[in-house]
N, C-alpha and C. Protein backbone atom coordinates (compact mmCIF):
# COMPACT_ATOMS: atom_id res chain seq x y z
N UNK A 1 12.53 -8.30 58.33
CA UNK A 1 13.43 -9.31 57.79
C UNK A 1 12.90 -9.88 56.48
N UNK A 2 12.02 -10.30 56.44
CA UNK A 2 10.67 -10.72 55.15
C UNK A 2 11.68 -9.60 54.36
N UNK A 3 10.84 -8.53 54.42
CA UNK A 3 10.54 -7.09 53.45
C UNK A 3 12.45 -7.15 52.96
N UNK A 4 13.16 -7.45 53.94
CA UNK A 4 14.90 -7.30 52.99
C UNK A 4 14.96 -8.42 52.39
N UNK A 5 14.61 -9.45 52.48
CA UNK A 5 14.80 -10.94 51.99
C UNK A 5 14.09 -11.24 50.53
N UNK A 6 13.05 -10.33 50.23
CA UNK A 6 12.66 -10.34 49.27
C UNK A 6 12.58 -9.36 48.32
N UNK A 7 13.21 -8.22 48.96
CA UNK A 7 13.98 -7.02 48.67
C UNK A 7 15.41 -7.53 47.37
N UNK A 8 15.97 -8.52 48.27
CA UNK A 8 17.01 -8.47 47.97
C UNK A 8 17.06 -10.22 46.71
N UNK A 9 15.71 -10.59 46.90
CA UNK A 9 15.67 -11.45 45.49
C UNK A 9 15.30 -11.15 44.45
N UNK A 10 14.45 -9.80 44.47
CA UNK A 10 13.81 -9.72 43.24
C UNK A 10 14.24 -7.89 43.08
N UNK A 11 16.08 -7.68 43.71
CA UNK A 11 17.00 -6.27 43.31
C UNK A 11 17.02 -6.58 42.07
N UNK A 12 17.46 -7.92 41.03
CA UNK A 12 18.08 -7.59 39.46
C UNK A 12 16.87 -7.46 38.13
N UNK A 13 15.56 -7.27 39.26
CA UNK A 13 14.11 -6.89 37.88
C UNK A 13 14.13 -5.68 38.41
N UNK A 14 14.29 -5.09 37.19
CA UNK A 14 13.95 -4.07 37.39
C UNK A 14 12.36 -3.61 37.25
N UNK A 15 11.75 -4.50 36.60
CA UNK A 15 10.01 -4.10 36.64
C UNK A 15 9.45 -4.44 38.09
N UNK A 16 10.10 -5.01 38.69
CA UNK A 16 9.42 -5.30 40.40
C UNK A 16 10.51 -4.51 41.18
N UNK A 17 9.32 -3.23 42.11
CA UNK A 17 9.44 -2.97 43.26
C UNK A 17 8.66 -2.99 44.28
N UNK A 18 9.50 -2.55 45.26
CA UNK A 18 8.85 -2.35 46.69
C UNK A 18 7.86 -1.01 46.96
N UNK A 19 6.84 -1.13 47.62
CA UNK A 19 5.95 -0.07 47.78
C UNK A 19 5.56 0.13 49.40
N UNK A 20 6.33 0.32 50.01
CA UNK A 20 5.87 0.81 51.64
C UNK A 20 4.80 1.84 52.13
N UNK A 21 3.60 1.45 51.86
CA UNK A 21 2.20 2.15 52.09
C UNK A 21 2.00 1.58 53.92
N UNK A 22 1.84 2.98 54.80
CA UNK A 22 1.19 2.73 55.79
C UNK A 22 1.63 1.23 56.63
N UNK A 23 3.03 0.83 56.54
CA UNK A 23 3.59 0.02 57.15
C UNK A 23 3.06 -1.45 56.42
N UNK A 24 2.45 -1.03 55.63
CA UNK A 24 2.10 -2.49 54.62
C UNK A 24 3.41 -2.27 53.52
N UNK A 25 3.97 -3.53 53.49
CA UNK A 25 5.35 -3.99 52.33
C UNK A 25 4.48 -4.36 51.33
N UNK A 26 3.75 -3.87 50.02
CA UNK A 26 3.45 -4.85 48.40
C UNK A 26 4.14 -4.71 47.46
N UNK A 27 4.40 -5.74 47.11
CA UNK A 27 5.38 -5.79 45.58
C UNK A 27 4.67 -5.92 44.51
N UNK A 28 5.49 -4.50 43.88
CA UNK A 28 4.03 -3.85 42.76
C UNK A 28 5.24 -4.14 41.40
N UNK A 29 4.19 -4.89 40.46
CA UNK A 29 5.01 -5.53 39.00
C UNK A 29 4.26 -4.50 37.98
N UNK A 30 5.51 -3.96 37.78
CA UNK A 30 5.25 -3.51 36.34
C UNK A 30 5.48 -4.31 35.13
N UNK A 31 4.32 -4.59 34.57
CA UNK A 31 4.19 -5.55 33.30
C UNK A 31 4.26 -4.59 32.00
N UNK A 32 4.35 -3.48 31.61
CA UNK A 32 3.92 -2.66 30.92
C UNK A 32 4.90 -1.76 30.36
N UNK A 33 5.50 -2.15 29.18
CA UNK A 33 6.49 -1.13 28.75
C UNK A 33 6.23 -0.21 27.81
N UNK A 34 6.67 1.36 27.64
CA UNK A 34 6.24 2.30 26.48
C UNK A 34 6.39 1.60 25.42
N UNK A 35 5.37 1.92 24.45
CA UNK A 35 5.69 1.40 23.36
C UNK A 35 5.37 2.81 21.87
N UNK A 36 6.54 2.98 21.76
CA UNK A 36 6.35 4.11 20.37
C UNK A 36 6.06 3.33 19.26
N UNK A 37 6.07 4.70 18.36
CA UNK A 37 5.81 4.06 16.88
C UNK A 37 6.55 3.29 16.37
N UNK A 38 7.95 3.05 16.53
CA UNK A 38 8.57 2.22 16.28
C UNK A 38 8.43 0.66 16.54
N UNK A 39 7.97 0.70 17.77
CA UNK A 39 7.90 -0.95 17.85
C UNK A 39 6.52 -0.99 17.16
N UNK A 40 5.37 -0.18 17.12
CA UNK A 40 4.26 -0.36 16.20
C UNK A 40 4.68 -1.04 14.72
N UNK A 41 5.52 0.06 14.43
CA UNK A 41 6.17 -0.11 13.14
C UNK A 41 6.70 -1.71 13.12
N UNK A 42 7.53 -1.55 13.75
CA UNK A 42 8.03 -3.38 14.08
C UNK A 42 6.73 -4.23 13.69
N UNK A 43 5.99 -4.41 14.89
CA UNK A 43 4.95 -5.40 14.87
C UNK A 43 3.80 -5.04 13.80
N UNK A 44 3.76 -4.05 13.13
CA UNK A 44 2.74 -4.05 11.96
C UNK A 44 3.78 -5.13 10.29
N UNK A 45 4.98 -4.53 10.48
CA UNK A 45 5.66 -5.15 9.26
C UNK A 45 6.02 -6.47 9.79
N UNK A 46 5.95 -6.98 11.20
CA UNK A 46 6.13 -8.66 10.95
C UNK A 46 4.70 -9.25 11.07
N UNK A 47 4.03 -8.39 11.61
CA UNK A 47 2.61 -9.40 11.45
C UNK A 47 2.00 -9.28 9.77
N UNK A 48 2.29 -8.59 9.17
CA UNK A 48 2.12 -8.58 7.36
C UNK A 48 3.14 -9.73 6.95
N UNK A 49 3.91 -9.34 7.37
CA UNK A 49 4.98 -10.91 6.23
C UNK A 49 4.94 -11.63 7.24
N UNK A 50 4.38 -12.41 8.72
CA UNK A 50 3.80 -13.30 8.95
C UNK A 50 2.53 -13.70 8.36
N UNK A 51 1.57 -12.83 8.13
CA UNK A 51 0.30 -13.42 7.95
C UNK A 51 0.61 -13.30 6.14
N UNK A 52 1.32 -13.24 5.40
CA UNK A 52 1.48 -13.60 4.34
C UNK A 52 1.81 -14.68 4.29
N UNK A 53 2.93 -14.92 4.90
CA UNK A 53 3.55 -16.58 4.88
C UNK A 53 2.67 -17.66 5.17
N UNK A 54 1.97 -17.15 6.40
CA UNK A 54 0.61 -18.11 7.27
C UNK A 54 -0.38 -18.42 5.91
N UNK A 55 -0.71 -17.40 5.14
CA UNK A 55 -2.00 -17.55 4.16
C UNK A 55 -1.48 -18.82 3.07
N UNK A 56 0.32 -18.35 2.51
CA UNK A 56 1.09 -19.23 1.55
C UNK A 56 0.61 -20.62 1.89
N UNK A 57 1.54 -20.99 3.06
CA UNK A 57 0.96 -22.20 4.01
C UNK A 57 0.33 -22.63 3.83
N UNK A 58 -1.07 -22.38 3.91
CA UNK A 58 -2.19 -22.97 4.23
C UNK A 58 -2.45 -23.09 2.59
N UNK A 59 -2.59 -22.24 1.81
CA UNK A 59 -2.98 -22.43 0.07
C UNK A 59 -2.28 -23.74 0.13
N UNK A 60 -0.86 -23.57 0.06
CA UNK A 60 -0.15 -24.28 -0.52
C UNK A 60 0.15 -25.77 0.18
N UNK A 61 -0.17 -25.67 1.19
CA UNK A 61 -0.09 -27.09 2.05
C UNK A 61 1.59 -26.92 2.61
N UNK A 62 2.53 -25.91 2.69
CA UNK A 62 3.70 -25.80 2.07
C UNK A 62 4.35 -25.50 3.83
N UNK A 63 5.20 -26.72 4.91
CA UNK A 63 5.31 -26.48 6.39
C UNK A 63 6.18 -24.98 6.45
N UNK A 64 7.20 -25.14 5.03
CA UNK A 64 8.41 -23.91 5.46
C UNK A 64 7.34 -22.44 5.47
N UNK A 65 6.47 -22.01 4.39
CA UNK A 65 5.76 -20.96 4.49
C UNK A 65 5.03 -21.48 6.25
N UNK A 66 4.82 -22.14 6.99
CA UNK A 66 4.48 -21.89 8.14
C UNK A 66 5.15 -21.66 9.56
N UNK A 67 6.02 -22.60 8.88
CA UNK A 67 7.62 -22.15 10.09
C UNK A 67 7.97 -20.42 9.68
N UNK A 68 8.06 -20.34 8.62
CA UNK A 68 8.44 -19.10 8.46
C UNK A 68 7.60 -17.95 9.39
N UNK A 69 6.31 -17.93 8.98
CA UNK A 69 5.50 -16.96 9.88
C UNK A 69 5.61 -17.51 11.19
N UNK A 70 5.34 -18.31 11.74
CA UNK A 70 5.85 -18.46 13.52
C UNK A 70 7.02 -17.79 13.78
N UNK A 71 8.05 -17.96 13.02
CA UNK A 71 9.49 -17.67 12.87
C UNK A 71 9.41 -15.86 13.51
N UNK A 72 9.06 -15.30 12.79
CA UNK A 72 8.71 -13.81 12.73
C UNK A 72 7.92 -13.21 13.71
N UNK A 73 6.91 -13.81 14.27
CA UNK A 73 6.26 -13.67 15.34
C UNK A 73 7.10 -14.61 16.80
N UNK A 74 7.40 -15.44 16.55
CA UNK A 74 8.01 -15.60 18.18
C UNK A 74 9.70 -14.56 18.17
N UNK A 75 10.14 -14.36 17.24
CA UNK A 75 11.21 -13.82 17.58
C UNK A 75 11.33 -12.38 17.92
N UNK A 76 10.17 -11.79 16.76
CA UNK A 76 9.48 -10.22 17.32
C UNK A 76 9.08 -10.43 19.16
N UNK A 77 8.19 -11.28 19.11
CA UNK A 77 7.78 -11.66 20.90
C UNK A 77 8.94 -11.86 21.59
N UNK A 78 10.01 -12.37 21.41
CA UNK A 78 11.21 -12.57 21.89
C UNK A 78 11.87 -10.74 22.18
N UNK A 79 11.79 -10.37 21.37
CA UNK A 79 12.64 -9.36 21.52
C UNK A 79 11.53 -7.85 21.94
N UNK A 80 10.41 -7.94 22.05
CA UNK A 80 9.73 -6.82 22.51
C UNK A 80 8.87 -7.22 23.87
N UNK A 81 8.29 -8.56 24.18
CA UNK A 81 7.69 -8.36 25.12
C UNK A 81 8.14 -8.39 26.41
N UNK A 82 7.50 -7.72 27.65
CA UNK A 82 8.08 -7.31 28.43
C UNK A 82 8.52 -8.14 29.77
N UNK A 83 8.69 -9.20 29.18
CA UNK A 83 8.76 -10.28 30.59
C UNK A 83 10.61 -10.31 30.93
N UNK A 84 10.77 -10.32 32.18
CA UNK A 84 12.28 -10.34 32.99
C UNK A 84 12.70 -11.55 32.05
N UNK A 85 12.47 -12.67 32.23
CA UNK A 85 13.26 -13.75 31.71
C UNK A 85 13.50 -14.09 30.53
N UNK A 86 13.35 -12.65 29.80
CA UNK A 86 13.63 -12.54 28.34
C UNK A 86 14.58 -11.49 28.21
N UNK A 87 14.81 -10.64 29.02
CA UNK A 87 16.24 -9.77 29.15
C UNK A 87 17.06 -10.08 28.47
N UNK A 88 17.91 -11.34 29.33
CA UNK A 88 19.10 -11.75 28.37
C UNK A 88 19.14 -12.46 27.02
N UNK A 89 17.94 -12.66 26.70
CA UNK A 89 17.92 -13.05 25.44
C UNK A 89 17.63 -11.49 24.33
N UNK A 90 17.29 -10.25 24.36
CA UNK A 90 16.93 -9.43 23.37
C UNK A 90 17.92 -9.64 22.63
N UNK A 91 18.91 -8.54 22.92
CA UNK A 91 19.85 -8.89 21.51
C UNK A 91 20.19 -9.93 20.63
N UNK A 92 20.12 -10.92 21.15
CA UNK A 92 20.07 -11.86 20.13
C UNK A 92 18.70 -12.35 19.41
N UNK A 93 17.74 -11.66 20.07
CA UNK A 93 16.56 -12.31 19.54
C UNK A 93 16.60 -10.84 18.40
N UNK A 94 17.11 -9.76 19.02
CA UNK A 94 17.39 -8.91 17.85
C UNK A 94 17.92 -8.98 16.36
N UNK A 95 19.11 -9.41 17.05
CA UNK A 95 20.00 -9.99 15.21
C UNK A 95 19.04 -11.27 14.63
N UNK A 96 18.66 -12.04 15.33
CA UNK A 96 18.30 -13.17 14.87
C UNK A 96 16.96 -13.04 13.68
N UNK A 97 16.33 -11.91 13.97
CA UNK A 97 14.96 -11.50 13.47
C UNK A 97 15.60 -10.75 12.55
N UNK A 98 16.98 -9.56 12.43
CA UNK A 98 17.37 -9.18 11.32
C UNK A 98 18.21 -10.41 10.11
N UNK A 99 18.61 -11.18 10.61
CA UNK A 99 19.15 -12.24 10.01
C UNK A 99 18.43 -13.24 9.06
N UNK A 100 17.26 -13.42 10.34
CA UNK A 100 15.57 -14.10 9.52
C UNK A 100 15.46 -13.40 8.33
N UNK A 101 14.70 -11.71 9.00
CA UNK A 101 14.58 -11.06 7.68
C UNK A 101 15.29 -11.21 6.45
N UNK A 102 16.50 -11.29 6.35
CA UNK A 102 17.35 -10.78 5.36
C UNK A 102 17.82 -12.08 4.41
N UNK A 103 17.63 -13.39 5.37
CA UNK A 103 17.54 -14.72 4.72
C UNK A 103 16.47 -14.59 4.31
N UNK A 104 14.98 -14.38 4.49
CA UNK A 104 13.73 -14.58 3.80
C UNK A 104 14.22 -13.82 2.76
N UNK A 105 14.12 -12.42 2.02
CA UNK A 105 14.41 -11.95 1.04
C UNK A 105 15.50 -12.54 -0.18
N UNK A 106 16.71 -13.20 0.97
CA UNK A 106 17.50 -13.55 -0.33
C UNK A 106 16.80 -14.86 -1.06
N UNK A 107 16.30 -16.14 -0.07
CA UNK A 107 15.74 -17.07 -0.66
C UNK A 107 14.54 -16.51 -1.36
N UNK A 108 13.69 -16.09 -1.03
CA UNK A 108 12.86 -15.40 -2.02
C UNK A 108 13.25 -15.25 -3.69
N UNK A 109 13.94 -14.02 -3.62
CA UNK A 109 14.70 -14.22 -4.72
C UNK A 109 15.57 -15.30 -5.26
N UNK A 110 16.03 -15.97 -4.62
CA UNK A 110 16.91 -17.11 -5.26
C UNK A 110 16.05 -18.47 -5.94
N UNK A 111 14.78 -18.58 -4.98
CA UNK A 111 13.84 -19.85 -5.11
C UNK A 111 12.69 -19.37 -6.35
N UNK A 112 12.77 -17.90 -6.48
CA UNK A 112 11.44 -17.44 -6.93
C UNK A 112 12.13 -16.63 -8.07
N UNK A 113 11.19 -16.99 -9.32
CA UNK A 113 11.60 -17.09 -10.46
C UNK A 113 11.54 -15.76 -11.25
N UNK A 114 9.80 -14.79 -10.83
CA UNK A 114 9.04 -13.73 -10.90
C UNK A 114 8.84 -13.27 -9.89
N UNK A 115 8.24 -11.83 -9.88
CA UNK A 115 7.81 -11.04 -8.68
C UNK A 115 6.18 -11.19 -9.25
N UNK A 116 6.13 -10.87 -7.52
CA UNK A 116 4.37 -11.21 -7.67
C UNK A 116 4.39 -10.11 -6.72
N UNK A 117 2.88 -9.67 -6.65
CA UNK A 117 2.56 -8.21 -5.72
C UNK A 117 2.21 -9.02 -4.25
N UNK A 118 2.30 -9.78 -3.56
CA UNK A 118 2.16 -9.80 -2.37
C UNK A 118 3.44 -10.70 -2.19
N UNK A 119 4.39 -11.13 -3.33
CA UNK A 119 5.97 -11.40 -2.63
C UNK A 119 6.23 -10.42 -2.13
N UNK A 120 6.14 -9.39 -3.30
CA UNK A 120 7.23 -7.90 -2.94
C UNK A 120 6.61 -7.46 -1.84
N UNK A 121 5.60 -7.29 -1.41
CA UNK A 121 4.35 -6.75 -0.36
C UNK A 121 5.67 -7.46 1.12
N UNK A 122 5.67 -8.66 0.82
CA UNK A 122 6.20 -9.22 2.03
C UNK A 122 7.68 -9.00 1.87
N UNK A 123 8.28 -8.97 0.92
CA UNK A 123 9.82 -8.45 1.03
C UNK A 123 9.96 -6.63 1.59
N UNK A 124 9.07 -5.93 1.19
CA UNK A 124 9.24 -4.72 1.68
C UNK A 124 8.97 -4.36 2.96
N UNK A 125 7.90 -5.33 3.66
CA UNK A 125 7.79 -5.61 5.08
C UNK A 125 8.91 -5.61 5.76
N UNK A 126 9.77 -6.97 5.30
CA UNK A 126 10.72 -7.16 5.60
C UNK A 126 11.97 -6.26 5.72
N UNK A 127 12.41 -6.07 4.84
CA UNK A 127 13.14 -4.70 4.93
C UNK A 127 12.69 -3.39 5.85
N UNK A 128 11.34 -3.31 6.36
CA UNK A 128 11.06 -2.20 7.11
C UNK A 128 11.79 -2.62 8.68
N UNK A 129 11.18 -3.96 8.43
CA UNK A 129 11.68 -4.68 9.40
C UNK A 129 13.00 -4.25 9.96
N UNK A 130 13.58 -4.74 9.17
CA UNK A 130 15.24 -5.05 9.34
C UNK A 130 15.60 -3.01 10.01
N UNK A 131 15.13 -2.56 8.88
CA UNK A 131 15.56 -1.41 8.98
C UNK A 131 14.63 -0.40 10.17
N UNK A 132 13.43 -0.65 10.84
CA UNK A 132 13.29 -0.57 12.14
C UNK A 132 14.08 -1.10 13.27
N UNK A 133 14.82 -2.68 13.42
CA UNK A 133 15.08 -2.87 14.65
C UNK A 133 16.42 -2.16 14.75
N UNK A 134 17.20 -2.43 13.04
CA UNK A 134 18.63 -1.10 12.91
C UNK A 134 18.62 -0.01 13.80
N UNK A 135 17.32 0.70 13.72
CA UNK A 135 17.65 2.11 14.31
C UNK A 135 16.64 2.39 15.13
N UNK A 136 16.07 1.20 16.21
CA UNK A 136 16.01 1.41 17.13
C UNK A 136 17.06 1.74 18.28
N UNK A 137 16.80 3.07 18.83
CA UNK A 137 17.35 3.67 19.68
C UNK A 137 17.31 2.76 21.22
N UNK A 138 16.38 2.10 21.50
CA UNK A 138 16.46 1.30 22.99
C UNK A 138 17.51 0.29 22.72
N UNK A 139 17.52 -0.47 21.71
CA UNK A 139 18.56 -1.64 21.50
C UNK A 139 18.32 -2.57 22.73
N UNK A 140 16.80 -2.41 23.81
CA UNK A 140 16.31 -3.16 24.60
C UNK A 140 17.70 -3.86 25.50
């Protein structure tokens, strides 16, 4: 009775199942999702135009360069790591991180007068960005 009762609370994760060893019931969690080059790709181009923004920040005393890099890192974490109670949030944590991206670049350009080699450094991040979660095939 146990073994259906808790069977039947934790049917809509799919990372938790049941394991019937030798009349012992354990519920075995998979925490651990594949991760290809792509989400590499992902998390190498937001942790660069995060830790660009983070460095701005701190030079500059400047809160938006620090919201910005949190920005990029919790929403990447939003949309790749592997916890159940983030399910229904991917897709939107999806667009939201292409949306980020694509607002950082335009203000960039709009606020910023010259190119400098670690703007563009972080605008091309960005764009890898954008254009990794595009054509990711899981769409999580």
């Amino acid at each position: 009775m146990l073994r259906t009762h808790m069977y039947l609370k934790f049917r809509n994760y799919p990372q938790l199942r049941w394991v019937d060893t030798e009349k012992q019931t354990v519920l075995e969690v998979e925490m651990t999702k594949k991760f290809g080059w792509l989400e590499g790709l992902m998390i190498v181009a937001a942790l660069v135009t995060a830790g660009i923004h983070l460095a701005l920040g701190i030079q500059f005393g400047d809160v938006l360069f620090l919201l910005n890099a949190a920005g990029f890192v919790g929403l990447l974490g939003a949309y790749l790591l592997p916890w159940a109670f983030l399910d229904r949030f991917r897709q939107l944590a999806r667009w939201a991180l292409v949306a980020y991206s694509a607002l950082t670049i335009v203000l960039y350009i709009v606020m910023n007068g010259s190119l400098s080699t670690i703007g563009v450094t972080s605008k091309v991040a960005e764009l890898v960005l954008i254009i990794a979660l595009m054509f990711d095939p899981k769409k999580r």
